[in-house]
C-alpha atoms as a PDB file:
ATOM      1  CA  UNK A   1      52.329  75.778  66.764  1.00  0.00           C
ATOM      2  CA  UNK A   2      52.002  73.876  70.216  1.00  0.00           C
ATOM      3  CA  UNK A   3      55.248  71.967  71.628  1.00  0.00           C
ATOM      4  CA  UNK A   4      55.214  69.397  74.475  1.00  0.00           C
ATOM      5  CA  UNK A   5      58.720  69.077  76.115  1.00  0.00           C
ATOM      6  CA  UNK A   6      60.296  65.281  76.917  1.00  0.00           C
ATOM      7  CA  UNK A   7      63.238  64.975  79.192  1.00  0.00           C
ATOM      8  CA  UNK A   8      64.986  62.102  79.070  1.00  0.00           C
ATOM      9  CA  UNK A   9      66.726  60.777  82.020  1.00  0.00           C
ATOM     10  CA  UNK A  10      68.240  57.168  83.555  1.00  0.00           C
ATOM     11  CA  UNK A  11      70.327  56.606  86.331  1.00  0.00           C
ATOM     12  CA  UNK A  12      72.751  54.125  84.680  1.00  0.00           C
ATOM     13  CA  UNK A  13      75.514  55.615  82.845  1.00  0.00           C
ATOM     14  CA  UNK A  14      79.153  54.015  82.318  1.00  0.00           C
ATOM     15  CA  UNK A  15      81.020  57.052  83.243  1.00  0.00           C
ATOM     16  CA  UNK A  16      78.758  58.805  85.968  1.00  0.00           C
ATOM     17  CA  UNK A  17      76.556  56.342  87.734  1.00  0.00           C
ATOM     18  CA  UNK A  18      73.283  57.886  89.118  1.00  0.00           C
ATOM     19  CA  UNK A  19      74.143  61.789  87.681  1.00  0.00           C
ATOM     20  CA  UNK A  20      70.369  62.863  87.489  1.00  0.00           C
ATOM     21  CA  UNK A  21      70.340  62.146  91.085  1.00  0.00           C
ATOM     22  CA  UNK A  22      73.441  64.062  92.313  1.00  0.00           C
ATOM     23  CA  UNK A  23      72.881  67.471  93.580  1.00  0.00           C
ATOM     24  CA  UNK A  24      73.375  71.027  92.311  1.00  0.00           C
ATOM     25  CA  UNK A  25      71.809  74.166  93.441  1.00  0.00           C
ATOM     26  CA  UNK A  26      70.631  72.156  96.527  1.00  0.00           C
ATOM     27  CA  UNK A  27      68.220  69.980  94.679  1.00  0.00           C
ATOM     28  CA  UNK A  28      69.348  66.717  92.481  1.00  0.00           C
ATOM     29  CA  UNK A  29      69.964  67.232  88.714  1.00  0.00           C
ATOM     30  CA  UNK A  30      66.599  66.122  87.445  1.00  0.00           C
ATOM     31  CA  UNK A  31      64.582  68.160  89.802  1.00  0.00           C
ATOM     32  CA  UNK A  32      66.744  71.054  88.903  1.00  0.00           C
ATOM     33  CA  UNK A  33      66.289  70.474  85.134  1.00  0.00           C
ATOM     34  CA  UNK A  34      62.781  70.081  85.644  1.00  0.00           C
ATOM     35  CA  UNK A  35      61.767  73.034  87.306  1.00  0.00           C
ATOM     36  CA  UNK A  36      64.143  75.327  85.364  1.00  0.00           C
ATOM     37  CA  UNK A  37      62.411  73.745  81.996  1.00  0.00           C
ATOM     38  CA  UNK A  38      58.786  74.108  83.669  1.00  0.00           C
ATOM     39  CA  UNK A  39      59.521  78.210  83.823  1.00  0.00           C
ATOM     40  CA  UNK A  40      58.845  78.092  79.951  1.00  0.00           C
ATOM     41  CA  UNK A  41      55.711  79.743  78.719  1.00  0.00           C
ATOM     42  CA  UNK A  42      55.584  78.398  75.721  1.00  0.00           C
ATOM     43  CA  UNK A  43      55.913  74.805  76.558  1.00  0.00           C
ATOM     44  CA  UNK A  44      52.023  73.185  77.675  1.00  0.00           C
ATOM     45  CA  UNK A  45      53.374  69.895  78.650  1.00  0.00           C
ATOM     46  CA  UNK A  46      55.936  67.974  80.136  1.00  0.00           C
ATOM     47  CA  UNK A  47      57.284  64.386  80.245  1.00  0.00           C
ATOM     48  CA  UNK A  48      60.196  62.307  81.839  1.00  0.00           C
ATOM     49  CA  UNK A  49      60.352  59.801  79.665  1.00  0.00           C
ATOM     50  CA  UNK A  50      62.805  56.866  81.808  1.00  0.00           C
ATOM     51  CA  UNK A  51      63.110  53.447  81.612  1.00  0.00           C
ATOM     52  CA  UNK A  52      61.731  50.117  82.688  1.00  0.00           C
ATOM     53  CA  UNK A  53      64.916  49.755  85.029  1.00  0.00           C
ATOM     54  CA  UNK A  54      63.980  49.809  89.349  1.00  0.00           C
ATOM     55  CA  UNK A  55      66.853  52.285  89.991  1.00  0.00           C
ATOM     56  CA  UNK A  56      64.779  54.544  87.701  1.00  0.00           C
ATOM     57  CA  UNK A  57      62.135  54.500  90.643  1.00  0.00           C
ATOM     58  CA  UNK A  58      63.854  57.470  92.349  1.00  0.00           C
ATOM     59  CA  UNK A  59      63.967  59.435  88.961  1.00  0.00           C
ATOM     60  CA  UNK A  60      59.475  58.635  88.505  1.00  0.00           C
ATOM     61  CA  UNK A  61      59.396  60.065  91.995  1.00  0.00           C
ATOM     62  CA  UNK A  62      61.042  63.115  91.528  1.00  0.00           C
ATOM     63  CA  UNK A  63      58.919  63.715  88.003  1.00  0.00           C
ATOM     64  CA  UNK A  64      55.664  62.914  89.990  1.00  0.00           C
ATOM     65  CA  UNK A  65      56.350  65.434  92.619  1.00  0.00           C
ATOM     66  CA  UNK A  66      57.255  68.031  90.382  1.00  0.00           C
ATOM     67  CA  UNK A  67      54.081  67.425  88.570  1.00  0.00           C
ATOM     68  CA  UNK A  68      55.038  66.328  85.334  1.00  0.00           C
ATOM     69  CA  UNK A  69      54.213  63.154  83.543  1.00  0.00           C
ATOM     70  CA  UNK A  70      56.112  59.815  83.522  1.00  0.00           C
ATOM     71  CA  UNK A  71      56.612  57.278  80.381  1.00  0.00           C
ATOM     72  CA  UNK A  72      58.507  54.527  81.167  1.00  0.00           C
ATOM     73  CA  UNK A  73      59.661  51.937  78.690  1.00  0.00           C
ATOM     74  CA  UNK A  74      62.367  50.197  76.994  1.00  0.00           C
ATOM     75  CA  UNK A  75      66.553  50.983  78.058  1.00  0.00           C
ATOM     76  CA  UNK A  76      68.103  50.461  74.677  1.00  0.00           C
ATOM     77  CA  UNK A  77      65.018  51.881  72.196  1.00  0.00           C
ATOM     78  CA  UNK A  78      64.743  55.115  73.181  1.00  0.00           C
ATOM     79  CA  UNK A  79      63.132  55.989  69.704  1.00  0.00           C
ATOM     80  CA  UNK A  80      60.113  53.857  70.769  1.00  0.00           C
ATOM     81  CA  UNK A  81      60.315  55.300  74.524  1.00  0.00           C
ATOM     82  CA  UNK A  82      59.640  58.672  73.244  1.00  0.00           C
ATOM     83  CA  UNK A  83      57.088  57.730  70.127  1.00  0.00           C
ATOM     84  CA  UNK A  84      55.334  56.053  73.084  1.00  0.00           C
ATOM     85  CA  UNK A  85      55.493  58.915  75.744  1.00  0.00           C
ATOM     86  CA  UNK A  86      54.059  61.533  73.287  1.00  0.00           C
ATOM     87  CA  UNK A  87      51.260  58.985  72.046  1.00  0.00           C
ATOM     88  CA  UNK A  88      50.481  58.331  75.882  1.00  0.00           C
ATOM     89  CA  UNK A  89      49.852  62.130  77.154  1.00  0.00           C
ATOM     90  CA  UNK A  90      50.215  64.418  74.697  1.00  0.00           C
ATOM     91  CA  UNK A  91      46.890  65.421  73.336  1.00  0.00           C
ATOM     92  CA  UNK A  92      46.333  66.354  69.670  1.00  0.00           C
ATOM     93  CA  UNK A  93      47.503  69.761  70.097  1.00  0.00           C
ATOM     94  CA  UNK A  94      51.065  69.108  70.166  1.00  0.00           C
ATOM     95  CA  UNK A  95      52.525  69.326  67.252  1.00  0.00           C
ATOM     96  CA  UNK A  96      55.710  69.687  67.858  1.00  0.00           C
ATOM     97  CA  UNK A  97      58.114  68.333  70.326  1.00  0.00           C
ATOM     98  CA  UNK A  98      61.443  69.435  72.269  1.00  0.00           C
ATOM     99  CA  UNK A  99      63.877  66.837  73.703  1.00  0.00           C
ATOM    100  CA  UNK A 100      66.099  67.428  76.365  1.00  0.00           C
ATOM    101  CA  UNK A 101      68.197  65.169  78.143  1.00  0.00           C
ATOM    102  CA  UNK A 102      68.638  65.369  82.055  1.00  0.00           C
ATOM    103  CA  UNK A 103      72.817  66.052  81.830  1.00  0.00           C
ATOM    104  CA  UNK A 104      71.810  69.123  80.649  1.00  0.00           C
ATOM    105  CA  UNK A 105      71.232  71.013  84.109  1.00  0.00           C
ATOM    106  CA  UNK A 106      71.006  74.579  82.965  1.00  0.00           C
ATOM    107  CA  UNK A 107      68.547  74.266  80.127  1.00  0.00           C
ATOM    108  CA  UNK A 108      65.764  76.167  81.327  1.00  0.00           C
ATOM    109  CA  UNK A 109      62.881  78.551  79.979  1.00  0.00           C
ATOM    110  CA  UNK A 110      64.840  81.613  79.206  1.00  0.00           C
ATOM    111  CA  UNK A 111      66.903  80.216  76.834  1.00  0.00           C
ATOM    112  CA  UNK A 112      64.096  77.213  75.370  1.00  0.00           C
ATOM    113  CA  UNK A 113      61.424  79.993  74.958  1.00  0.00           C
ATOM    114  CA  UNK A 114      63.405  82.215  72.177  1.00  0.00           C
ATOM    115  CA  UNK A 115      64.066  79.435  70.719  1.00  0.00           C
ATOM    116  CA  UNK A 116      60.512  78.743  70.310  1.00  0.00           C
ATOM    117  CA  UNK A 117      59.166  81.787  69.371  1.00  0.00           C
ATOM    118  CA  UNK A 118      62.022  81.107  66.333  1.00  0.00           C
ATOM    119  CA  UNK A 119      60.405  78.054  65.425  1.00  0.00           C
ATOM    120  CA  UNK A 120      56.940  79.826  65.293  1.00  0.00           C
ATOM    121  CA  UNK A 121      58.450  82.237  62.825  1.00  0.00           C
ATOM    122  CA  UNK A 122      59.078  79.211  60.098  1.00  0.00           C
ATOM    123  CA  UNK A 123      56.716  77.490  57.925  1.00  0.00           C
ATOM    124  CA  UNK A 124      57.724  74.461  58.650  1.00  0.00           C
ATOM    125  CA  UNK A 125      60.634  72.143  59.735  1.00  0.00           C
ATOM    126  CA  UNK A 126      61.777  68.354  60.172  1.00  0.00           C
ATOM    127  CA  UNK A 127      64.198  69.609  63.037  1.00  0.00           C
ATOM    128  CA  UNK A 128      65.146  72.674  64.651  1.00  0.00           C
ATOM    129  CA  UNK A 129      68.577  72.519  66.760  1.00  0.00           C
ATOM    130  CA  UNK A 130      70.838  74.474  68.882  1.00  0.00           C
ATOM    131  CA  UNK A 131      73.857  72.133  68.297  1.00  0.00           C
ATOM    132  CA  UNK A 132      76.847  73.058  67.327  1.00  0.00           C
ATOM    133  CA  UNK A 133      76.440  76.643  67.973  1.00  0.00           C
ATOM    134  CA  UNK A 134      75.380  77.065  71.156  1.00  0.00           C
ATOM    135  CA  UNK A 135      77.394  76.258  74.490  1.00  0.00           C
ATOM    136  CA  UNK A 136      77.303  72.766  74.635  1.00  0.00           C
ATOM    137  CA  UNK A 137      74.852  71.687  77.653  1.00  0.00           C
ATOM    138  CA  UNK A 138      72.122  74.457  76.392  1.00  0.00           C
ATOM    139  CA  UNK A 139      70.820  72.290  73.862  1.00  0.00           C
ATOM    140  CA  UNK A 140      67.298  71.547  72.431  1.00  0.00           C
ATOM    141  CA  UNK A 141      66.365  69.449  69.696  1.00  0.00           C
ATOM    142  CA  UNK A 142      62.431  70.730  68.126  1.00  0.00           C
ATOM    143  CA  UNK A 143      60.917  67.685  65.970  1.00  0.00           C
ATOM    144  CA  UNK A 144      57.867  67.742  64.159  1.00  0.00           C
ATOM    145  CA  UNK A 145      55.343  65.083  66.113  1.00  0.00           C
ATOM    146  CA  UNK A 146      54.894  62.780  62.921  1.00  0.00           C
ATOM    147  CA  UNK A 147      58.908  62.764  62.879  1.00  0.00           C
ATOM    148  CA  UNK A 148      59.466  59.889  64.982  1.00  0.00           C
ATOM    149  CA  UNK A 149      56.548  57.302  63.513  1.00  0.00           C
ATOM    150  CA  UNK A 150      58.269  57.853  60.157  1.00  0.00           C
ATOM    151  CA  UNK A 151      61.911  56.857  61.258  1.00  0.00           C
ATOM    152  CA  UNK A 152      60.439  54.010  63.194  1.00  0.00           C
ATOM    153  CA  UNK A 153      58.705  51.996  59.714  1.00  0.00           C
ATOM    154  CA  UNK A 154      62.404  52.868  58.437  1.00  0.00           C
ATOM    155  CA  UNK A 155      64.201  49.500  57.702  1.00  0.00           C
ATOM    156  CA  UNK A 156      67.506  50.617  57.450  1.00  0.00           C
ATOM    157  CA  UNK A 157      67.595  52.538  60.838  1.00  0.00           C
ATOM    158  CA  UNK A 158      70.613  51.377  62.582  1.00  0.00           C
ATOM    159  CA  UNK A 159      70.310  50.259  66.262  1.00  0.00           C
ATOM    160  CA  UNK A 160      72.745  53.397  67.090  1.00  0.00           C
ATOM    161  CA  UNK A 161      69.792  55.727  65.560  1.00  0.00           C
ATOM    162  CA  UNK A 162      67.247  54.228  67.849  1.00  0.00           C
ATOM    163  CA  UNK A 163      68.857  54.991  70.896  1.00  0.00           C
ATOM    164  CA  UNK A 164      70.183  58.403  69.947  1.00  0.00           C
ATOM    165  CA  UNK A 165      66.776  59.141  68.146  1.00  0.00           C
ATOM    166  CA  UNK A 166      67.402  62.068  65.998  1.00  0.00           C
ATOM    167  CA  UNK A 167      71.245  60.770  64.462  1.00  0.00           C
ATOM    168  CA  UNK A 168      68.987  58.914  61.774  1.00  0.00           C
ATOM    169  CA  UNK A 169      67.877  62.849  60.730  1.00  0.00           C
ATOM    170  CA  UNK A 170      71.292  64.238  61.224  1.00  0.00           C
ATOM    171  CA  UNK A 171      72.995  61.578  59.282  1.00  0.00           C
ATOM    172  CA  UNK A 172      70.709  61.790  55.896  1.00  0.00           C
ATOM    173  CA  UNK A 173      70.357  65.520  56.769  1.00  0.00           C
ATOM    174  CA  UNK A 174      70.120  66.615  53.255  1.00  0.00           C
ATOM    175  CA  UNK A 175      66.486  64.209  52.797  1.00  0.00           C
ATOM    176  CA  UNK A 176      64.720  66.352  55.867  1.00  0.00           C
ATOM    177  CA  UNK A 177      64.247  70.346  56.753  1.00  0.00           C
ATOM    178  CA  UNK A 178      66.664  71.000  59.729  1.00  0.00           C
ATOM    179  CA  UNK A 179      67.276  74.357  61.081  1.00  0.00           C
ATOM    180  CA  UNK A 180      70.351  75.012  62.325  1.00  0.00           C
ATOM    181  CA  UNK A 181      70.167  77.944  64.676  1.00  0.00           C
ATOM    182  CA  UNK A 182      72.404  81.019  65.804  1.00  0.00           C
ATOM    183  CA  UNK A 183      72.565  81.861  68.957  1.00  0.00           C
ATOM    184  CA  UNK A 184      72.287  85.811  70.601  1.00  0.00           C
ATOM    185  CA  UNK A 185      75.407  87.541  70.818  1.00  0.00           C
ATOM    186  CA  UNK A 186      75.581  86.659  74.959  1.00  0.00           C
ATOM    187  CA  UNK A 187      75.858  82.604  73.999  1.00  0.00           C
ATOM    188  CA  UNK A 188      77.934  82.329  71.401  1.00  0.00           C
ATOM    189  CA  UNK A 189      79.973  80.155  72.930  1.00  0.00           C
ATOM    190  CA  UNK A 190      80.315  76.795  71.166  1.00  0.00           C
ATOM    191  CA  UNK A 191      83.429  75.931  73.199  1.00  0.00           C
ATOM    192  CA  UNK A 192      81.855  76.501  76.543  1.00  0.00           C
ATOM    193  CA  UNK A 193      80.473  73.221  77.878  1.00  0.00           C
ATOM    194  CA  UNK A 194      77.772  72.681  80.193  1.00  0.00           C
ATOM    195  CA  UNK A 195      77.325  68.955  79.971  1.00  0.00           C
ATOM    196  CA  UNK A 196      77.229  66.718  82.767  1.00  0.00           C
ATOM    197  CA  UNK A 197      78.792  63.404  81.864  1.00  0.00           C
ATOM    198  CA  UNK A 198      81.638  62.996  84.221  1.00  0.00           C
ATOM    199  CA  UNK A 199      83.048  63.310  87.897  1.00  0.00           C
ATOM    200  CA  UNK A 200      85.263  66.597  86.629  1.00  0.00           C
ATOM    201  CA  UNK A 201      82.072  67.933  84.697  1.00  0.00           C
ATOM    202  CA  UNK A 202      80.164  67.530  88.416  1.00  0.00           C
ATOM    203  CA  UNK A 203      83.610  68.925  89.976  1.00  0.00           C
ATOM    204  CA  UNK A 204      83.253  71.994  87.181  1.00  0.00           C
ATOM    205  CA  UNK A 205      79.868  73.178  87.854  1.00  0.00           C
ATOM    206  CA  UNK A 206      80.296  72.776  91.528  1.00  0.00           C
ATOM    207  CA  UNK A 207      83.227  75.106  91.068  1.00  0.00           C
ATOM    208  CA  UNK A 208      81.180  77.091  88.667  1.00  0.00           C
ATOM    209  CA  UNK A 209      78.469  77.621  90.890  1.00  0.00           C
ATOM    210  CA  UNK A 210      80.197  78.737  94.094  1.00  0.00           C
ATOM    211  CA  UNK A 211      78.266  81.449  95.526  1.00  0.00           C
ATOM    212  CA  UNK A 212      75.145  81.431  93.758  1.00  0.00           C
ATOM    213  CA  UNK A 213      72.151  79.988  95.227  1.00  0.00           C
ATOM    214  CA  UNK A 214      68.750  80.787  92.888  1.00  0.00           C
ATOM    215  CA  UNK A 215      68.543  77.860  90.496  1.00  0.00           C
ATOM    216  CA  UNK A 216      67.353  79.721  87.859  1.00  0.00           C
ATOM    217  CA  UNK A 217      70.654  81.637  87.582  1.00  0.00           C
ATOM    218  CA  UNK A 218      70.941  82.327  83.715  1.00  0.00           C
ATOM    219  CA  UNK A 219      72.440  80.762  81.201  1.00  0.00           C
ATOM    220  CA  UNK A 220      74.277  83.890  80.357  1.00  0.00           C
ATOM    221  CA  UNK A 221      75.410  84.835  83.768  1.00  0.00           C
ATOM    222  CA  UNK A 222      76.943  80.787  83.293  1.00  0.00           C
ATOM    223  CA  UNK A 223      79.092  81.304  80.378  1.00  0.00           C
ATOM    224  CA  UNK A 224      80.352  84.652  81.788  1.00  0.00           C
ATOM    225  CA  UNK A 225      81.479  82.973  84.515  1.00  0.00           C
ATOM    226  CA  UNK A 226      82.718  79.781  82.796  1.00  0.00           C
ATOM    227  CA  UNK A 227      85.084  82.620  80.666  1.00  0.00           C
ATOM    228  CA  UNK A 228      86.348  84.103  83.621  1.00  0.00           C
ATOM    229  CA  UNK A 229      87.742  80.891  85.047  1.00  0.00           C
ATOM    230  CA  UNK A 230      88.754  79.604  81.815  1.00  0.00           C
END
């Protein structure tokens, strides 16, 4: 069982203009995200799958420096983006895939890999998922490569499903194998959020990162903190 890794990232946002570009850690989000992801060693490739849009130049730049691939395609059918992303550079090995999305900063390969070496302990799956039970922020959704082509020939998929491409699986979830996961003992923390959508979630891991300076600071060491303050 082989998985390829897509990040998905755009600089427009209603509520946070630009938040993959803002900086944490010393480095902007995406770079961050990237380069924590990259430390997995189960993971053999990596995409930033963006859009068509010129502000997403900065975002290709970043990716291309960091020496991971760039798709770039359409803003609103993100399904397509990533069908099209995987069909560009992953190679026949892949079989199965891991999003991630680029307001996630402190994904990263400690926490993706056991995850991983779960899904290599099943026969098979649709989906494996992290949501709801881990903090919210470390999550990773594991599809099955074929996944995607089969929603896409779907003809009631809903224009909602193609941009958030895995809602058409959660919301028939009794038709397809998903996995819900449980988390180790030091992230069970479903109330903990590590999602950056506003300016008070950038003010809140500011805050939460005050004195730390290795951006591969754990996920653990995170939610510890996040308790204490809380």
């Amino acid at each position: 069982m082989n998985f390829g890794v897509i990040i998905a990232a755009r600089a427009a946002s209603q509520r946070l203009p630009g938040k993959a570009l803002l900086p944490l850690l010393g480095i902007e989000v995406l770079r961050l995200v990237i380069r924590r992801v990259k430390a997995s060693c189960l993971s053999s490739s990596f995409i930033l799958a963006t859009t068509e849009n010129t502000e997403d130049d900065a975002l290709e730049e970043i990716a291309s420096e960091e020496g991971i691939f760039v798709f770039r395609g359409s803003v609103d059918d993100v399904l397509g983006r990533f069908s099209a992303a995987a069909a560009t550079f992953f190679g026949p090995e892949i079989d199965y895939i891991v999003r991630i999305t680029a307001d996630c900063p402190f994904v990263g390969g400690e926490t993706l890999d056991p995850i991983l070496r779960q899904c290599r302990e099943l026969v098979s799956f649709d989906l494996t998922t992290t949501k709801p039970r881990y903090p919210h922020g470390i999550d990773y959704e594991i599809y099955a490569r074929r996944l995607l082509g089969e929603i896409d020939k779907k003809p009631e998929i809903t224009a909602e499903e193609r941009e958030h491409i895995l809602n058409y699986v959660y919301n028939r979830e009794a038709k397809f194998r998903v996995v819900r996961l449980t988390p180790p003992e030091n992230l069970r923390a479903p109330d903990v959020q590590f999602l950056l959508d506003t300016r008070d979630d950038y003010a809140t891991m500011r805050n939460l990162l005050r004195g730390i300076d290795d951006i591969y600071v754990s996920a653990e060491e995170l939610v510890k903190r996040s308790r204490n303050e809380n």
